[in-house]
Protein backbone atom coordinates (compact mmCIF):
# COMPACT_ATOMS: atom_id res chain seq x y z
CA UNK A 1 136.33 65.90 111.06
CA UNK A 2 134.84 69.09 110.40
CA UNK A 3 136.26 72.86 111.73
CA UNK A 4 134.02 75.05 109.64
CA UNK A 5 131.82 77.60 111.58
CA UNK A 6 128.40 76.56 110.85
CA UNK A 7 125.72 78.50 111.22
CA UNK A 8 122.56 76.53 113.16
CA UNK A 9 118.90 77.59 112.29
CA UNK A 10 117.91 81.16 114.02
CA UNK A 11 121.17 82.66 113.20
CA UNK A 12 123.25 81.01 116.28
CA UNK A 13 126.80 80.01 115.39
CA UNK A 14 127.60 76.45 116.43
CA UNK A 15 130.93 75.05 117.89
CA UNK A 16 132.48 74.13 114.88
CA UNK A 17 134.49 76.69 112.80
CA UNK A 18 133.32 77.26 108.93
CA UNK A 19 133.91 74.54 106.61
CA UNK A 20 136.60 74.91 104.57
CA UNK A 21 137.87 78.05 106.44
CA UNK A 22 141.37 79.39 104.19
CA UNK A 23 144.47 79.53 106.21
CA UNK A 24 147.56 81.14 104.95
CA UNK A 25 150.63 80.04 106.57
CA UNK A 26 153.74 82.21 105.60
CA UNK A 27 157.55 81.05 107.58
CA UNK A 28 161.06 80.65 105.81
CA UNK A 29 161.35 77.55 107.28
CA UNK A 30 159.74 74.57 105.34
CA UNK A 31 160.12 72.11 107.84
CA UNK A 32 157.93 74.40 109.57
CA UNK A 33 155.33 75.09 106.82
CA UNK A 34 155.21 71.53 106.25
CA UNK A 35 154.26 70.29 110.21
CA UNK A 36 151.67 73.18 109.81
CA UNK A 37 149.63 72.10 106.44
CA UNK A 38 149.94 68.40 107.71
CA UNK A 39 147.95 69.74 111.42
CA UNK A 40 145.37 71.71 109.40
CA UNK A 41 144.26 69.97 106.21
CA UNK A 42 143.26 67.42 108.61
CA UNK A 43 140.90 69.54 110.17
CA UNK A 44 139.21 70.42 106.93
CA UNK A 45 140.95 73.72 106.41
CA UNK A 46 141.82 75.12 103.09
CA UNK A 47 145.44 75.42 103.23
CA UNK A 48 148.05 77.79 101.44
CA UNK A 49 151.71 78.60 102.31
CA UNK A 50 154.50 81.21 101.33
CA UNK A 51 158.08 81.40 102.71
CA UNK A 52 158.31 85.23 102.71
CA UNK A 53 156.02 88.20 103.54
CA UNK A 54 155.88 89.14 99.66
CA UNK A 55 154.73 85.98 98.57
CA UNK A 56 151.79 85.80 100.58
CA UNK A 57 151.15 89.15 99.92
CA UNK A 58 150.72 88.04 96.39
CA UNK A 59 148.42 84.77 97.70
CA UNK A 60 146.04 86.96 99.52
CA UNK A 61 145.94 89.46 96.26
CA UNK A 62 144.82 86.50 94.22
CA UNK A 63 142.54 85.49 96.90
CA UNK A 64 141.73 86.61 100.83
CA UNK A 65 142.42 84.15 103.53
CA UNK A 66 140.20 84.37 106.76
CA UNK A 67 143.10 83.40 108.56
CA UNK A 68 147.18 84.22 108.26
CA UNK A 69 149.94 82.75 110.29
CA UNK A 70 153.29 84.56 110.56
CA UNK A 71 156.72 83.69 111.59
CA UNK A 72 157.93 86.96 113.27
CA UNK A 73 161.63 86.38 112.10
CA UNK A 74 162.08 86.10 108.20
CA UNK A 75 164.36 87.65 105.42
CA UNK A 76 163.35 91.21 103.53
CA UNK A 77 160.37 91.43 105.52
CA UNK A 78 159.63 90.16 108.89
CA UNK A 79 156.21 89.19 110.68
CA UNK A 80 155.24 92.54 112.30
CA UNK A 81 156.05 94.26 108.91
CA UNK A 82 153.99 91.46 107.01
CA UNK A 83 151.38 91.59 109.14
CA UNK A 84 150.57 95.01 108.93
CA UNK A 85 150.38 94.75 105.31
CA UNK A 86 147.82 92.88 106.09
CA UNK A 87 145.83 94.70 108.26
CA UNK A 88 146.24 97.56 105.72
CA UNK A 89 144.63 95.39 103.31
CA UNK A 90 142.63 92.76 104.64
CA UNK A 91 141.44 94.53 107.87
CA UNK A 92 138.86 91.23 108.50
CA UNK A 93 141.96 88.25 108.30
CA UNK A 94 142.65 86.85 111.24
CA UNK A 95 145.92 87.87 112.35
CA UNK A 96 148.35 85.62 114.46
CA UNK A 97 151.99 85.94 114.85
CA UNK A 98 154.28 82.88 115.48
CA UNK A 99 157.89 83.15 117.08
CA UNK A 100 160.36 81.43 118.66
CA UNK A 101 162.36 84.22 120.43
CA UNK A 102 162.27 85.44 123.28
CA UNK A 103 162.27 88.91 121.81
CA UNK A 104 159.64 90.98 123.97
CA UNK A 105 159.95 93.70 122.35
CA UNK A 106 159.51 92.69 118.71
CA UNK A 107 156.81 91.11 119.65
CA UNK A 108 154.86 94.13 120.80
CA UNK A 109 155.44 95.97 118.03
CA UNK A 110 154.19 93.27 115.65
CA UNK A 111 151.07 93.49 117.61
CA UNK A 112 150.69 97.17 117.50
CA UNK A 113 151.31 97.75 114.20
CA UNK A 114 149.62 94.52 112.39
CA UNK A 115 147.07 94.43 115.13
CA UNK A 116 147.71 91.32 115.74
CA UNK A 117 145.06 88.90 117.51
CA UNK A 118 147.06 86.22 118.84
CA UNK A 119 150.92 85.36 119.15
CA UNK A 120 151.32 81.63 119.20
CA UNK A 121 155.50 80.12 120.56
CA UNK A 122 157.45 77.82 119.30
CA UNK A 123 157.26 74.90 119.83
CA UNK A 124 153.66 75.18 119.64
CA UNK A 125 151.04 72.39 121.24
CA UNK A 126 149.49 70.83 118.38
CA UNK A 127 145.85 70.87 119.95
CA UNK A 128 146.41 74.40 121.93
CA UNK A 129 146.88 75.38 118.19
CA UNK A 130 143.70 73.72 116.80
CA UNK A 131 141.68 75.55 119.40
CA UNK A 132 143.43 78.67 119.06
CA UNK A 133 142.30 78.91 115.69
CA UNK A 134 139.17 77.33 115.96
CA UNK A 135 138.33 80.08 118.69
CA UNK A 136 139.40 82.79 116.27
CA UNK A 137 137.45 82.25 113.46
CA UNK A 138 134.80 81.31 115.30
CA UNK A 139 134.94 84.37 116.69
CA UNK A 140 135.46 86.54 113.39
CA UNK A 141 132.43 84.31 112.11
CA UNK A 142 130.46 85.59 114.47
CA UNK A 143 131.57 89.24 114.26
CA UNK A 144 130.90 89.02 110.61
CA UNK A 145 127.24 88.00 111.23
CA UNK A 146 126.82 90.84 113.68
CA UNK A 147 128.36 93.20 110.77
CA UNK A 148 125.96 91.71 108.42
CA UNK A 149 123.01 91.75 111.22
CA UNK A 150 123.76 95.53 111.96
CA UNK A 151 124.04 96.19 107.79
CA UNK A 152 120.52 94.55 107.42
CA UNK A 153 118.69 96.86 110.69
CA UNK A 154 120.21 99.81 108.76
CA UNK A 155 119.05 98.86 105.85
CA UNK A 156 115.85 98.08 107.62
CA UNK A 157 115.28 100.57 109.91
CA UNK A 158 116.08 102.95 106.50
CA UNK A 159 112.88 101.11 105.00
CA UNK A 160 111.10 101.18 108.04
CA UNK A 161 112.29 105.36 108.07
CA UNK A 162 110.61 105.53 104.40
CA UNK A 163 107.78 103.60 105.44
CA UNK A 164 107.09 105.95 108.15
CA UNK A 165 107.42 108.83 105.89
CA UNK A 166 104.94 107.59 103.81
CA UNK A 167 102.39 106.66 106.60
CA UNK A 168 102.47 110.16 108.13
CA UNK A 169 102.10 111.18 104.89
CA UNK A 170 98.84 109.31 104.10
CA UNK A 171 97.71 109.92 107.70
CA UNK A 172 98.30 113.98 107.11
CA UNK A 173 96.17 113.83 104.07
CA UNK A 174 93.83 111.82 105.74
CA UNK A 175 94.00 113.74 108.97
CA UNK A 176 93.07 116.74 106.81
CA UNK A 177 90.30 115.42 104.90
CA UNK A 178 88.55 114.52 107.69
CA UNK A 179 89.10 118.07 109.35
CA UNK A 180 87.45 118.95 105.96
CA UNK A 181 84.49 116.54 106.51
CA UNK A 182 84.55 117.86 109.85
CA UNK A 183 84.58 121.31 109.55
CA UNK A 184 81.55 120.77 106.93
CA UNK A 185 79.69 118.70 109.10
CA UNK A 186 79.85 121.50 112.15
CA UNK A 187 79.14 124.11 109.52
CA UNK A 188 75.77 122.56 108.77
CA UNK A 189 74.90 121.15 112.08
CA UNK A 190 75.25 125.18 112.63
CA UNK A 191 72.89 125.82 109.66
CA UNK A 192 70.15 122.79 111.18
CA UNK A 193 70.55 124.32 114.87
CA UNK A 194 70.42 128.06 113.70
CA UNK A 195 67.03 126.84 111.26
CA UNK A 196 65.79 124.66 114.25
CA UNK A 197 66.16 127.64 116.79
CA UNK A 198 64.50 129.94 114.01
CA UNK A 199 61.38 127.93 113.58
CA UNK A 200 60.92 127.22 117.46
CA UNK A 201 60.99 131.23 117.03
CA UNK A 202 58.63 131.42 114.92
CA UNK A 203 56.42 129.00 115.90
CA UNK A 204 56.55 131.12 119.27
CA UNK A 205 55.57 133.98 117.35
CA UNK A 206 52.39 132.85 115.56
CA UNK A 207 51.15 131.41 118.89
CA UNK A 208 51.58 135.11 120.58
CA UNK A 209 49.92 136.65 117.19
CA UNK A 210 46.62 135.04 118.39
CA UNK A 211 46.53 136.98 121.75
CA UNK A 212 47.82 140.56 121.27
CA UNK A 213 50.92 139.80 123.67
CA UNK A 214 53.37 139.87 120.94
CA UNK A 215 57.45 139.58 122.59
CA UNK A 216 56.56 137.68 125.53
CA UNK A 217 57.96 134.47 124.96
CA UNK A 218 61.49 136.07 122.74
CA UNK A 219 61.62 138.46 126.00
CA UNK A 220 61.60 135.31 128.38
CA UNK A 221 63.92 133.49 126.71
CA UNK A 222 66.52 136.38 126.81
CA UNK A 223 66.27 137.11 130.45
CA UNK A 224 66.09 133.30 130.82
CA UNK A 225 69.40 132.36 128.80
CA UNK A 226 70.99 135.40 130.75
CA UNK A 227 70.00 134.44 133.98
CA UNK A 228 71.16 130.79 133.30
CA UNK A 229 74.52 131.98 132.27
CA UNK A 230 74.92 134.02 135.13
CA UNK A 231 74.44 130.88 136.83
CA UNK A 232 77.32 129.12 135.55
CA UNK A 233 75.08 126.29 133.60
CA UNK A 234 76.72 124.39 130.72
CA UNK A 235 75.77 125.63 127.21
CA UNK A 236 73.53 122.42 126.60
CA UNK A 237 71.28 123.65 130.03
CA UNK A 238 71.27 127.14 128.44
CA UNK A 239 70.04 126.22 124.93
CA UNK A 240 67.24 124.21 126.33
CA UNK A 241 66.38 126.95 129.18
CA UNK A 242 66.02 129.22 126.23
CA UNK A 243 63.79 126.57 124.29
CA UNK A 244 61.65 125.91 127.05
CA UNK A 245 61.33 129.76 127.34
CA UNK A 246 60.26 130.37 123.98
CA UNK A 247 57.76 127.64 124.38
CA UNK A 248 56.42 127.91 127.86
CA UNK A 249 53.12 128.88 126.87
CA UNK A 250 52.09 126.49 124.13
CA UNK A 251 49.92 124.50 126.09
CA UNK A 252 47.54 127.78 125.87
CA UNK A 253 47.39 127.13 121.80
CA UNK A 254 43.55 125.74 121.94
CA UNK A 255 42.64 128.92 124.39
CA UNK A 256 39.86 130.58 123.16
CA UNK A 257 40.78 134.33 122.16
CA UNK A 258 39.09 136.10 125.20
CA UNK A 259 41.94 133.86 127.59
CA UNK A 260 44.58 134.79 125.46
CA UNK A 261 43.99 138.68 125.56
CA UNK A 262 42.76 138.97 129.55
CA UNK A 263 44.90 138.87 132.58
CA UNK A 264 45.04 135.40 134.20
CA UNK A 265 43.41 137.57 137.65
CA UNK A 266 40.16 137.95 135.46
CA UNK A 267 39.44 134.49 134.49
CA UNK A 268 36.48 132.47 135.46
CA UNK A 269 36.40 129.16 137.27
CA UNK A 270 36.39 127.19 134.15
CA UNK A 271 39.04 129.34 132.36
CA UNK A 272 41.05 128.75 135.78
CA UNK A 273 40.94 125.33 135.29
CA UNK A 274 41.79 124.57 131.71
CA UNK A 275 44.74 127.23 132.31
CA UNK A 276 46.40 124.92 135.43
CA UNK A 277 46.22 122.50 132.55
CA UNK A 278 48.28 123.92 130.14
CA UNK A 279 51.82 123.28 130.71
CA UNK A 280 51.10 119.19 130.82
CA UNK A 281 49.84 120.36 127.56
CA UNK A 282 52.71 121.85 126.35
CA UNK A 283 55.02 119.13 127.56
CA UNK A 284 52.44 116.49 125.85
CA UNK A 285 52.66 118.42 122.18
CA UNK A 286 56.81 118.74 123.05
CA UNK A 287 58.00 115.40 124.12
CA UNK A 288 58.03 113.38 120.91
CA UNK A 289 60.60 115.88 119.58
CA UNK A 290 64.06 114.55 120.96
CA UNK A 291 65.38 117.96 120.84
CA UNK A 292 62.84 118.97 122.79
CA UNK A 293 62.50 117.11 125.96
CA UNK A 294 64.52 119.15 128.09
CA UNK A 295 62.57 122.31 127.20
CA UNK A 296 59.41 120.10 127.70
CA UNK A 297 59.89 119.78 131.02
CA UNK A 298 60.72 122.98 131.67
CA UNK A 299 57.38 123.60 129.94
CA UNK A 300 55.39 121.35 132.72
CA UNK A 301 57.12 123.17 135.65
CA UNK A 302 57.37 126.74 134.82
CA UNK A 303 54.06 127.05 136.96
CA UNK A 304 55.28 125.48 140.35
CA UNK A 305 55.79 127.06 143.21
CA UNK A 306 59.31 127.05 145.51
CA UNK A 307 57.02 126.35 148.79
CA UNK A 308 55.33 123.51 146.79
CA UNK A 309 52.05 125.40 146.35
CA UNK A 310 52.18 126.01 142.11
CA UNK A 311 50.86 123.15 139.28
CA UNK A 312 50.23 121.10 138.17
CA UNK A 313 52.23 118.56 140.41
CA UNK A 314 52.95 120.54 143.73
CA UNK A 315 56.21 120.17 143.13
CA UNK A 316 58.62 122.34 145.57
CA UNK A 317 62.53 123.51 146.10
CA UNK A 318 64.69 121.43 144.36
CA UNK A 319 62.07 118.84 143.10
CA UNK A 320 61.68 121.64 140.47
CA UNK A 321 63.97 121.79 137.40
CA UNK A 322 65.99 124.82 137.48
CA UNK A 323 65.11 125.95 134.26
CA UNK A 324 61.45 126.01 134.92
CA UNK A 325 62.61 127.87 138.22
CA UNK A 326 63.99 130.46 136.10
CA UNK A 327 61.75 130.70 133.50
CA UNK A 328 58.96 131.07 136.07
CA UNK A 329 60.57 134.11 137.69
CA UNK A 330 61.38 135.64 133.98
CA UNK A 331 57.82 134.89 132.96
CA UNK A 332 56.36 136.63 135.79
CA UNK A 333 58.47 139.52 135.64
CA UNK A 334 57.55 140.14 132.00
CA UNK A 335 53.64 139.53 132.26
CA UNK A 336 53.67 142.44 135.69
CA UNK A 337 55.78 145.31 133.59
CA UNK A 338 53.46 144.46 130.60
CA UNK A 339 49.88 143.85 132.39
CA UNK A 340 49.43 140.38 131.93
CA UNK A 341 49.78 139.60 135.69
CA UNK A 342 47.24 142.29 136.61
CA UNK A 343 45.12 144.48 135.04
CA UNK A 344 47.71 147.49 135.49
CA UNK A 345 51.38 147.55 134.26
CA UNK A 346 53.98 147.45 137.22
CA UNK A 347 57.17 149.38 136.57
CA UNK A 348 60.50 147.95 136.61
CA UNK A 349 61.29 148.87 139.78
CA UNK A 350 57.72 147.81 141.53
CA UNK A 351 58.15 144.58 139.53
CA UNK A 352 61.82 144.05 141.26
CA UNK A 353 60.18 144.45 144.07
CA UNK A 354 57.15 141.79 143.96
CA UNK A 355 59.91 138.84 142.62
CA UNK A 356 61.89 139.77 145.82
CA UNK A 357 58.74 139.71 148.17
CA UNK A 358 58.12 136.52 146.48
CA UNK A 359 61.72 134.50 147.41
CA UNK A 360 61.08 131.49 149.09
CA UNK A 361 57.20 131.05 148.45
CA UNK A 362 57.21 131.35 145.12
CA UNK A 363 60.81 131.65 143.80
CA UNK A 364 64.25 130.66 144.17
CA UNK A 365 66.42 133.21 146.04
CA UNK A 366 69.40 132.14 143.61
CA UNK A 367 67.45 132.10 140.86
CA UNK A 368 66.03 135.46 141.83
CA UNK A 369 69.02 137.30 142.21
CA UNK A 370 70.80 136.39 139.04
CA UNK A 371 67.31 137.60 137.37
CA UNK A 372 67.93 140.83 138.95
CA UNK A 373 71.74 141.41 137.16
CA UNK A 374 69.93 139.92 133.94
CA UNK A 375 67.40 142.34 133.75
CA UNK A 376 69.77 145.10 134.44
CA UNK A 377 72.44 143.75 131.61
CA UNK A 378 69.56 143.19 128.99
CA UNK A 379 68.28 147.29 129.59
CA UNK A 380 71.71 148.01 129.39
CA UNK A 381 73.02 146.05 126.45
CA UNK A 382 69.36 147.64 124.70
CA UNK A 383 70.80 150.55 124.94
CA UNK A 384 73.81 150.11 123.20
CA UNK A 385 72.93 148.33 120.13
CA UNK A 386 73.16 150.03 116.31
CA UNK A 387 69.26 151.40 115.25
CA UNK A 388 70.10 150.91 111.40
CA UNK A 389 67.89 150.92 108.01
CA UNK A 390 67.61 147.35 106.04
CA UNK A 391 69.55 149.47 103.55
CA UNK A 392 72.20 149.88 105.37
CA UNK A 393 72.67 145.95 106.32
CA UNK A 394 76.12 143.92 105.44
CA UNK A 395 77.00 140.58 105.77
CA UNK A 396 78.27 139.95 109.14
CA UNK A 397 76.22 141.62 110.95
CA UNK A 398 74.55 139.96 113.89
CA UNK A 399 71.01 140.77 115.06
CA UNK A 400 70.75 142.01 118.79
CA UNK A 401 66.82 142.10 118.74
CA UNK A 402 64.53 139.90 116.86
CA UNK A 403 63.18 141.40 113.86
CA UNK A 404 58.99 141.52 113.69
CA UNK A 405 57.01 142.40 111.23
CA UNK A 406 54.54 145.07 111.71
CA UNK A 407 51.85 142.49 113.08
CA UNK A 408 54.54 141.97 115.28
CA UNK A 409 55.65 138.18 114.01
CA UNK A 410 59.21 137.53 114.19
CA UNK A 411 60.87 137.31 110.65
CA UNK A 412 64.40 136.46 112.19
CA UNK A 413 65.84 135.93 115.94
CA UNK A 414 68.03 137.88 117.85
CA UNK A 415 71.82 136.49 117.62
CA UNK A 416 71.47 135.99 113.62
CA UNK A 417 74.45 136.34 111.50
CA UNK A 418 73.60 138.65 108.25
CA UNK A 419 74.60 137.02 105.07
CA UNK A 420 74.26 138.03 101.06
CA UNK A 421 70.97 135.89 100.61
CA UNK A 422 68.99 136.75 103.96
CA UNK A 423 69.92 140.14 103.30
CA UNK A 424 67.99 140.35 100.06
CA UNK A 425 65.10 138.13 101.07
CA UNK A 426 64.80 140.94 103.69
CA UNK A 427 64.82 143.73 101.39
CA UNK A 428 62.73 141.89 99.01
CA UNK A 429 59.97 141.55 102.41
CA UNK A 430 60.32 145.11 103.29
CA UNK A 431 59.48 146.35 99.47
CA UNK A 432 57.04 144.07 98.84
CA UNK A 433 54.89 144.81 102.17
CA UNK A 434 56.21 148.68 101.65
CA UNK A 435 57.44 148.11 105.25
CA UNK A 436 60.04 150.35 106.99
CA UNK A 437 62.04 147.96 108.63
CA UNK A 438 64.61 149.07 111.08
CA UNK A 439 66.81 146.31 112.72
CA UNK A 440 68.97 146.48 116.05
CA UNK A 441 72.75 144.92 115.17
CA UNK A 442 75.22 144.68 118.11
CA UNK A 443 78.25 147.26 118.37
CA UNK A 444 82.03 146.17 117.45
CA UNK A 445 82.37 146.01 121.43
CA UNK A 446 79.59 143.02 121.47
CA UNK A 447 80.63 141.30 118.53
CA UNK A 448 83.07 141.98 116.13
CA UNK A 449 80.93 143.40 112.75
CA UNK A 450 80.96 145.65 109.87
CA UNK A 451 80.31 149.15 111.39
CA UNK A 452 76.79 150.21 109.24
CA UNK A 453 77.53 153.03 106.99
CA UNK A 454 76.55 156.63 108.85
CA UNK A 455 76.47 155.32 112.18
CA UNK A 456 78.58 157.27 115.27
């Protein structure tokens, strides 16, 4: 028969002791030693004996039991003395005292000081004993796996630390390039937007060369994107209010020159006609370009009517897109202070006037009355903005009015940022057409630039 521990598969300790588990048995009495070899070598146990606490000192030297068995009462050096020797030395044997006195008191204070983990009387029950033991180093087996367990998670969870270390490494670095991809990426989706929003600008511009109405559309589009602000629209709404704005009127591009330069008032039935036609014009030459679409139908609207009484669909109230509502109201305001409407120019205040009259029949009262505080912040941001010499430009500096040529075509939008090379393609225009350009930039207060050189 077998008493070894043995370990079953999945790390689960059996019922059975280790084989060949080493027992030291230490008494002065042979007779004693001898009864005790004969019960455990038939159990499988490795088995060594001493008849004094300095002798088996000397055994476990040469080699370590997992188990010692002490008489308490021997010469020079009794159990509890023994016994704490071996604690002191051998802090994983199995300790267990035996002792056949009734002496209480000894026997405490051999398990206090060897820390003992079992005291076993004489006479002793042969298989009491066997299970005593096998119960011990079972359980010692099984603390020794945990000890190794725990070692091994350490050791683990150590690996697993460096692991870690590593990964947040790699990820950082990663993390990082990709912020650098990123941040290249949004710089030139800015560069494609700010060139897209440029040529819809000047596209705007040639198409308002042809007609003598130079402004129109770039005027528009900044009451338009103010009003729309004011309004509390997202930034997307915005951009294509101001798109739609600067585009309104290209469904007029095959107008013959007389219809561009004329007041709509003047126009004959014909002319009448082909002009109700021209924002599903506009919206026709717009909607294959994806960036486009909302502006295009902006561009089809801007003509209805709140009451339902405009073109080219009869569309009314909140069947109409709110950016054509708005653009309609900043389109009309600009054509009456500049004479397009009529044949006379309306002042600002007359023209504040007609776009109230016309709340509810032709306009939006909501609409109308952020118009109002746009128009008044647009005259007073005018007022406020740097008059400077292309000289005196630095990089940095952003554009608060478009810059036109002296045709009046727009070289470069309001709202762009100055850099080294626009700055000398500028110069390079102005001395080559032997132009005096003088450019608008915002104040620190708007936007936080390079104040010019000479400038209070």
């Amino acid at each position: 028969m077998n008493d070894a521990t043995v370990t079953a598969p999945g790390g689960v300790s059996s019922a059975r002791p280790a084989t060949g588990a080493a027992l030291l048995l230490v008494d002065d009495e042979p007779s004693v030693l001898s009864a005790l070899r004969r019960l455990f070598r038939t159990q499988g146990y490795q088995v060594r004996q001493a008849t004094c606490g300095a002798d088996g000192l000397a055994l476990l030297r040469e080699q370590p039991a997992d188990l010692v068995i002490s008489d308490m009462r021997m010469p020079e050096m009794d159990g509890a003395h023994f016994l704490e020797q071996v604690h002191q030395g051998w802090p994983d044997t199995v300790r267990m005292l035996l002792t056949g006195y009734a002496d209480i008191n000894a026997t405490i204070a051999a398990i206090n000081r060897g820390e003992v983990h079992r005291y076993i009387a004489k006479p002793w029950d042969d298989q009491a004993l066997l299970l005593i033991v096998r119960e011990a180093l079972q359980r010692r087996g099984l603390e020794r796996q945990n000890a190794e367990l725990q070692a091994l998670t350490q050791q683990q969870n150590a690996q697993l630390a460096d692991v870690n270390r590593t990964l947040e490494a790699r990820v950082a670095s990663r993390t990082a390039e990709l912020q650098q991809v990123n941040d290249m990426l949004e710089t030139s989706f800015a560069d494609l937007d700010q060139t897209f929003t440029l040529a819809v600008n000047v596209f705007s511009a040639l198409l308002e060369m042809r007609g003598g109405v130079a402004g129109h559309s770039r005027r528009v589009a900044e009451l338009a994107g103010e009003t729309a602000q004011r309004l509390g629209l997202p930034e997307r709404e915005v951009r294509d209010i101001r798109l739609g704005a600067l585009l309104h009127d290209i469904g007029q591009i095959g107008f013959p020159d007389r219809m561009l330069g004329c007041p709509v008032s003047t126009y004959g039935a014909d002319e009448a006609m082909r002009y109700r036609r021209h924002p599903i014009d506009g919206e026709t030459v717009l909607m294959p370009l994806g960036q486009l679409r909302g502006a295009a139908r902006i561009v089809r609207q801007h003509h209805e009517r709140f009451d339902g009484k405009g073109f080219p669909d009869g569309l009314g109230g909140e069947q109409i897109a709110l950016g054509a509502r708005i653009v309609a109201a900043a389109s009309d305001y600009d054509d009456l202070v500049n004479g397009m409407a009529a044949q006379t120019r309306h002042s600002t205040q007359r023209a504040l006037q007609f776009l109230r009259g016309g709340i509810g029949s032709h306009y939006d009262g909501r609409v109308i009355e952020a118009l109002l505080a746009a128009i008044a912040c647009v005259e007073s941001r005018a007022t406020t903005d740097w008059l400077i010499d292309v000289r005196d430009l630095r990089p940095g500096m952003t554009l608060a009015r478009d810059l036109t040529s002296p045709r009046g075509a727009i070289l470069l939008a309001a709202g762009y940022v100055f850099d080294d090379r626009v700055i000398r393609q500028v110069c390079e225009f102005a001395n080559r057409e032997g132009a005096k350009l003088a450019l608008h930039v915002r104040r620190a207060a708007q936007a936080a630039v390079p104040q010019p050189e000479g400038v209070q």
